[in-house]
C-alpha atoms as a PDB file:
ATOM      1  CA  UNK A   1       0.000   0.000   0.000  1.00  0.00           C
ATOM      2  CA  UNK A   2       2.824   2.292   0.415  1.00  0.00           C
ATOM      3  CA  UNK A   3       3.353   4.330  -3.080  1.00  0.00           C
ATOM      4  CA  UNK A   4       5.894   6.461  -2.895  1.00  0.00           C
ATOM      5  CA  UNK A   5       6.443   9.647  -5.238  1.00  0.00           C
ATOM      6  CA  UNK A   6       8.453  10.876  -7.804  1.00  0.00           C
ATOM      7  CA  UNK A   7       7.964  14.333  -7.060  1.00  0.00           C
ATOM      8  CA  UNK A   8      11.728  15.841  -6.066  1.00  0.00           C
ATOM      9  CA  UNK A   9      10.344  17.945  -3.099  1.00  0.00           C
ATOM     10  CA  UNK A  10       8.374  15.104  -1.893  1.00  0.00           C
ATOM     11  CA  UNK A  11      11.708  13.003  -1.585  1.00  0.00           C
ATOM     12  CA  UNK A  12      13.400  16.179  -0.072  1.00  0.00           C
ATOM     13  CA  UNK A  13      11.210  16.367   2.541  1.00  0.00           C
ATOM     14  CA  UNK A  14      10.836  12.834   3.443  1.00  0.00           C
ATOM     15  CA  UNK A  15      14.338  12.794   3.435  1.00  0.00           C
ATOM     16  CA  UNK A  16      14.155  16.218   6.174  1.00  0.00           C
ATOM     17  CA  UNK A  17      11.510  14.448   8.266  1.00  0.00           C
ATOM     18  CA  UNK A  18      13.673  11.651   8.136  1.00  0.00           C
ATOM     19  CA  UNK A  19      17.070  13.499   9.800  1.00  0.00           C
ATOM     20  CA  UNK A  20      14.456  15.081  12.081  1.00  0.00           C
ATOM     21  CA  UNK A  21      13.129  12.071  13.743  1.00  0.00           C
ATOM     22  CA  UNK A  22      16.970  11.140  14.267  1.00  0.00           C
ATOM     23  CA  UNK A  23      17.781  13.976  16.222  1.00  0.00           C
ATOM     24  CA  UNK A  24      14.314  14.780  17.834  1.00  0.00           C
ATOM     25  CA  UNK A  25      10.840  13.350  18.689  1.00  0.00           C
ATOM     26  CA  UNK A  26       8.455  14.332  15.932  1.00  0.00           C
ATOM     27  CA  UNK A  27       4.915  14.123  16.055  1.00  0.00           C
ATOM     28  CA  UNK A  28       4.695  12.118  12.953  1.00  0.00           C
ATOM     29  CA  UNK A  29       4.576   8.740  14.028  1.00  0.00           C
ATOM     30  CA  UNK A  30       1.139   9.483  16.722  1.00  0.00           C
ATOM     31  CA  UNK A  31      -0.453  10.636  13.956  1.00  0.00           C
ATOM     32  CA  UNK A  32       0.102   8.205  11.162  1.00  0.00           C
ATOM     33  CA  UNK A  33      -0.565   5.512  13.794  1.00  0.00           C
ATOM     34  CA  UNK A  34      -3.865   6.973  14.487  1.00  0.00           C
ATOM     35  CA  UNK A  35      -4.869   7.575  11.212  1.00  0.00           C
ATOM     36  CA  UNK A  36      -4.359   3.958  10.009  1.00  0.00           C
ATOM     37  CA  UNK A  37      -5.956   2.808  13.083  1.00  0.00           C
ATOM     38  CA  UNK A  38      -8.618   4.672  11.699  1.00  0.00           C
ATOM     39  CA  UNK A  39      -8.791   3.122   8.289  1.00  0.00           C
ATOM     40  CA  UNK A  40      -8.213   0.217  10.083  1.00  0.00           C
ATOM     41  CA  UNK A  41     -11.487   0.056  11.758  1.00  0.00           C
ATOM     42  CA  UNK A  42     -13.779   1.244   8.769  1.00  0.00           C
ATOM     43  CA  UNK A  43     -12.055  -1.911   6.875  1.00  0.00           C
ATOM     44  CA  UNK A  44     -13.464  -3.768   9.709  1.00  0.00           C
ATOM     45  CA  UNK A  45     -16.887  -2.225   9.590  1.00  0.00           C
ATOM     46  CA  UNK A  46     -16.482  -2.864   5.758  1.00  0.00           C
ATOM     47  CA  UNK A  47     -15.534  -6.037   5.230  1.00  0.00           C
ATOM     48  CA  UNK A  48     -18.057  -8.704   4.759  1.00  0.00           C
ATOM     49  CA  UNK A  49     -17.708 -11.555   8.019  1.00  0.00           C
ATOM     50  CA  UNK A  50     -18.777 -14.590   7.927  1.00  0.00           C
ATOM     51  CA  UNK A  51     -16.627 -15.756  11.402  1.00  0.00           C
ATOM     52  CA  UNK A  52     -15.046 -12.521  11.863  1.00  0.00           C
ATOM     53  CA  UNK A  53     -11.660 -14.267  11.497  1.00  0.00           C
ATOM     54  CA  UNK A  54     -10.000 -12.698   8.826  1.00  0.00           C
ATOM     55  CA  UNK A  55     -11.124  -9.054  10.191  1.00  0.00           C
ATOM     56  CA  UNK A  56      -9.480 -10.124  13.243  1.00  0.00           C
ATOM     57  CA  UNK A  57      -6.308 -10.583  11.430  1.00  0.00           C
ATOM     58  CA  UNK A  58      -5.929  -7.353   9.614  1.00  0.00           C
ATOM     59  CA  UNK A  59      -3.108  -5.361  11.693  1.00  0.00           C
ATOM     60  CA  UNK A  60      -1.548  -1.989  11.422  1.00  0.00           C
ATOM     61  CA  UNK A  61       2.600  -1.085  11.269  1.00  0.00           C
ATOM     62  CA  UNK A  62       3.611   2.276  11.455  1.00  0.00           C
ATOM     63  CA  UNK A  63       7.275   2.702  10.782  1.00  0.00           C
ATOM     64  CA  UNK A  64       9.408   4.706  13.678  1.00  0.00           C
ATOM     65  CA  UNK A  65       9.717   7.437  11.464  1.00  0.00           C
ATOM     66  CA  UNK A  66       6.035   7.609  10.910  1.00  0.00           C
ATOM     67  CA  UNK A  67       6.952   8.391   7.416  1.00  0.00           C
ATOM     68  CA  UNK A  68       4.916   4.637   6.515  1.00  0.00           C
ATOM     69  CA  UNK A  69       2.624   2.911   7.640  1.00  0.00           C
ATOM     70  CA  UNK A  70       0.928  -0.464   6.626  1.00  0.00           C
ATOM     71  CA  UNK A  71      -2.657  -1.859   6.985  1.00  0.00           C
ATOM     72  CA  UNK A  72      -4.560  -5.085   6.483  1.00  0.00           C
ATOM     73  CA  UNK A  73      -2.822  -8.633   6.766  1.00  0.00           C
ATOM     74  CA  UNK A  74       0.566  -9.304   8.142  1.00  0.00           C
ATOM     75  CA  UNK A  75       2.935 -12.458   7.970  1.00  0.00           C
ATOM     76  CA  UNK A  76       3.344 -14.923   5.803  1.00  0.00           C
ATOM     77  CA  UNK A  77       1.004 -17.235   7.987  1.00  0.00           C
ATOM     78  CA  UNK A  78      -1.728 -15.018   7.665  1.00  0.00           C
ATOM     79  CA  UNK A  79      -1.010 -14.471   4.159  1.00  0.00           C
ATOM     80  CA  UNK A  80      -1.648 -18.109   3.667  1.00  0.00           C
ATOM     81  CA  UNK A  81      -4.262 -18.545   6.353  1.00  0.00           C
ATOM     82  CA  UNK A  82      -6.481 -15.749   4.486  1.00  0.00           C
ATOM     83  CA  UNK A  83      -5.726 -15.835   0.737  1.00  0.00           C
ATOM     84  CA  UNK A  84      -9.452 -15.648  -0.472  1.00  0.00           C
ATOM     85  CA  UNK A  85      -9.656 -11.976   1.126  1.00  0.00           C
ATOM     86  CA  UNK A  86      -8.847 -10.930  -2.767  1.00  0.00           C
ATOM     87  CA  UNK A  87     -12.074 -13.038  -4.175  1.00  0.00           C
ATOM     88  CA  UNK A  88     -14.195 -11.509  -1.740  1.00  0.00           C
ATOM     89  CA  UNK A  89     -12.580  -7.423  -2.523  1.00  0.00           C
ATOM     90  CA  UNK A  90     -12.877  -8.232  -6.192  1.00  0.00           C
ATOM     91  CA  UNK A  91     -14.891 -10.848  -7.013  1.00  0.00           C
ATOM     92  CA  UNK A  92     -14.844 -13.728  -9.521  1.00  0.00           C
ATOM     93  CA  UNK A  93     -15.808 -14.084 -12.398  1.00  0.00           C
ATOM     94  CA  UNK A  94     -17.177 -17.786 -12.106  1.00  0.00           C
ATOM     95  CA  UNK A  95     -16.116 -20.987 -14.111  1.00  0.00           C
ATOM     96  CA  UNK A  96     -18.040 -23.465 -16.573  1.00  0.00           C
ATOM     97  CA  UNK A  97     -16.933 -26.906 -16.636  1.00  0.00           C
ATOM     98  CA  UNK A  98     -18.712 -27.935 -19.352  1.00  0.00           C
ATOM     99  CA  UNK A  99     -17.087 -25.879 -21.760  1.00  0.00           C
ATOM    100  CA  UNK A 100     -13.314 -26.232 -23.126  1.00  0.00           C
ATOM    101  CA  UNK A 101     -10.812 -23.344 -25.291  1.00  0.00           C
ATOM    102  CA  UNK A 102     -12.563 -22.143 -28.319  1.00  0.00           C
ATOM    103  CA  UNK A 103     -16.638 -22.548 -26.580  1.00  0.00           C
ATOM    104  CA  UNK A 104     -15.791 -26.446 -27.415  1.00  0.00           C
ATOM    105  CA  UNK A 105     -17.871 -29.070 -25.445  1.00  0.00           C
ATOM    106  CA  UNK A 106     -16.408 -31.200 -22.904  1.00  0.00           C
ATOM    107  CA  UNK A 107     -17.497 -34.614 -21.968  1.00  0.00           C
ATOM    108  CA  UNK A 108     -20.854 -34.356 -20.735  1.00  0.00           C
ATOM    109  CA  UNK A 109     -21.113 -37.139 -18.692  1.00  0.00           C
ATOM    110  CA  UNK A 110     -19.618 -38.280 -14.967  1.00  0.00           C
ATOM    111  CA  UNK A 111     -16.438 -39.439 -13.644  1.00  0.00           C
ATOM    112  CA  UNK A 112     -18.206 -42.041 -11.318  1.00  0.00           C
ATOM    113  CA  UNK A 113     -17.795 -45.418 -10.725  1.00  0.00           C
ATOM    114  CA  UNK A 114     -21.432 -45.157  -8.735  1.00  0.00           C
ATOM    115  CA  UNK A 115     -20.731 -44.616  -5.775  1.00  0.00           C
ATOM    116  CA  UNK A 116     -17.899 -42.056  -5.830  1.00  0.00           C
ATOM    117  CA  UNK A 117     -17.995 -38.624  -8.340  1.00  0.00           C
ATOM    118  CA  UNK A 118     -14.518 -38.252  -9.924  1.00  0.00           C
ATOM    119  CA  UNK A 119     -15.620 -34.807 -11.946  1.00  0.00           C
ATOM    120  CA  UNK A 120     -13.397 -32.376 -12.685  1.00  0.00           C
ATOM    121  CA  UNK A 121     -15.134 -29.676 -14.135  1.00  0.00           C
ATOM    122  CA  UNK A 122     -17.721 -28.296 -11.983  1.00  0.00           C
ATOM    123  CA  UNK A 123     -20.168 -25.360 -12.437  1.00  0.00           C
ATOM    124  CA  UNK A 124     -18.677 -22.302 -10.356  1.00  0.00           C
ATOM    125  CA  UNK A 125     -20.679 -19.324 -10.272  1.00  0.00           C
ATOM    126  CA  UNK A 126     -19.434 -15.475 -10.129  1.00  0.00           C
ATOM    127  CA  UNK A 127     -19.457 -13.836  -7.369  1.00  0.00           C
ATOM    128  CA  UNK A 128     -19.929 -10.245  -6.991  1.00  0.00           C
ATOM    129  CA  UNK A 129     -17.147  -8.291  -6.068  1.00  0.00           C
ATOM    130  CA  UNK A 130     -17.720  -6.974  -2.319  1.00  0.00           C
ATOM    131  CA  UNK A 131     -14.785  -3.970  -1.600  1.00  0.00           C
ATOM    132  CA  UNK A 132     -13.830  -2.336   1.430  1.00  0.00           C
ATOM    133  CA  UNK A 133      -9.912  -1.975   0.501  1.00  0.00           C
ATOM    134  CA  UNK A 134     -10.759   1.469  -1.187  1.00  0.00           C
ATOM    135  CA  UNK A 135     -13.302   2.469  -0.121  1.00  0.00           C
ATOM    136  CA  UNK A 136     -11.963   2.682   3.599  1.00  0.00           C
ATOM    137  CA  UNK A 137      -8.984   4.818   2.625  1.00  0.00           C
ATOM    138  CA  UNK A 138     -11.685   7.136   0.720  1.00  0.00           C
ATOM    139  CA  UNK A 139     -14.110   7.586   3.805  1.00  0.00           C
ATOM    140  CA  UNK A 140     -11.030   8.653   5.557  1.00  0.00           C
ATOM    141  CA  UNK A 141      -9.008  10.611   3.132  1.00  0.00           C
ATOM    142  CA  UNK A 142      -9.741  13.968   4.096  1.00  0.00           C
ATOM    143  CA  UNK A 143      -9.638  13.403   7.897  1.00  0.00           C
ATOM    144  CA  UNK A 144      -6.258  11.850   7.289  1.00  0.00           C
ATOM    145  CA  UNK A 145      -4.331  13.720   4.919  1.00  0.00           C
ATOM    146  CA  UNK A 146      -5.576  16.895   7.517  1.00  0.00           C
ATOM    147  CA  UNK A 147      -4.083  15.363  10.424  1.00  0.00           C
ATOM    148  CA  UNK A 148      -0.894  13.791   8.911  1.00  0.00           C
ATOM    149  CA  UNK A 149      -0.505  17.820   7.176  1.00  0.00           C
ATOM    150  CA  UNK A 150      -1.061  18.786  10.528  1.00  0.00           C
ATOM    151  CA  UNK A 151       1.499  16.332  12.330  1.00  0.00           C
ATOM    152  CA  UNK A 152       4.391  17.498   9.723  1.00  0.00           C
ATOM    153  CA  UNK A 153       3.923  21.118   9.938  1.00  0.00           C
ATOM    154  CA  UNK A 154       3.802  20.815  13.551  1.00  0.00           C
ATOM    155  CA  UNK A 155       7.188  18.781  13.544  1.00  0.00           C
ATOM    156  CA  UNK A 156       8.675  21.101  11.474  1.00  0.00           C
ATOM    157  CA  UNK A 157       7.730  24.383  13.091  1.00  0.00           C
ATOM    158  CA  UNK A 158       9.729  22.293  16.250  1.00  0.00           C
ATOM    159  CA  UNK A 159      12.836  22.051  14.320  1.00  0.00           C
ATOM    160  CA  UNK A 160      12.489  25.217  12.959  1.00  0.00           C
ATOM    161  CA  UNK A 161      12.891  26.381  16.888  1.00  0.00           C
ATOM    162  CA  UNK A 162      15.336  24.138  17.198  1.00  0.00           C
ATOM    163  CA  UNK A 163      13.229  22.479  20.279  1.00  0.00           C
ATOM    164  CA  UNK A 164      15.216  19.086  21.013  1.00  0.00           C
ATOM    165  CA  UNK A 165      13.925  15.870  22.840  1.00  0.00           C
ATOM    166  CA  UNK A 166      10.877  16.218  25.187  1.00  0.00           C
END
């Protein structure tokens, strides 16, 4: 989720706030943390549960510079552990069996021996797409972009004065 830009002044001043939280405390890292705890909790509210699981898994990392911060699942285990998260955020777009390349039939009858179905090609249908990836960063975007605008100028006006640690 973190894009960075290309923008020169953009790198400049990352690359101020940057020495600043080296020398000093900034007030950078409070405020990204509670603006992705904020997004954090309208993905919750967002997300379509069926046990609640995977909502309980998303988690939020905020760098110590505070210059960026992650959201949604961390780890490799819950990477595994929740991999459908993207069918349900975008949807599928659903799978006939019957059919093969070129709208050619396949075998229409079953793999059985009776007692036991040995298909292969089942019916899948689509499922809508249900989001709440983008749409919880665009709830919050004005409310955050205020208060992380806020947190920087604030941090800088402290350099500026040359206030140190505490």
């Amino acid at each position: 989720m973190a894009r960075r830009s290309s923008i020169r002044g953009d790198i400049r001043l990352r690359r101020t706030l940057r020495n600043i939280h080296k020398t000093m405390d900034n007030e950078l890292q409070p405020a990204m943390l509670e603006a992705a705890n904020r997004i954090l909790e309208t993905q919750r509210e967002l997300m379509p549960k069926d046990t609640g699981a995977a909502a309980a898994a998303l988690r939020v990392y905020v760098s110590p510079s505070g210059l960026d911060a992650q959201i949604g699942i961390r780890g490799k285990r819950d990477n595994r552990r929740f991999f459908y998260l993207r069918f349900i955020e975008y949807g599928t777009k659903g799978y006939t069996g019957g059919k093969r390349a070129g709208d050619r039939n396949r075998r229409v009858t079953n793999k059985s021996d009776g007692t036991h179905f040995f298909g292969k090609y089942p019916d899948i249908p689509a499922r809508p797409a249900h989001p709440w990836l983008r749409p919880s960063i665009q709830v919050n975007r004005e409310y955050v972009m205020a208060d992380i605008k806020a947190a920087v100028n604030r941090t800088l006006l402290k350099a500026s004065q040359g206030v140190g640690n505490g």
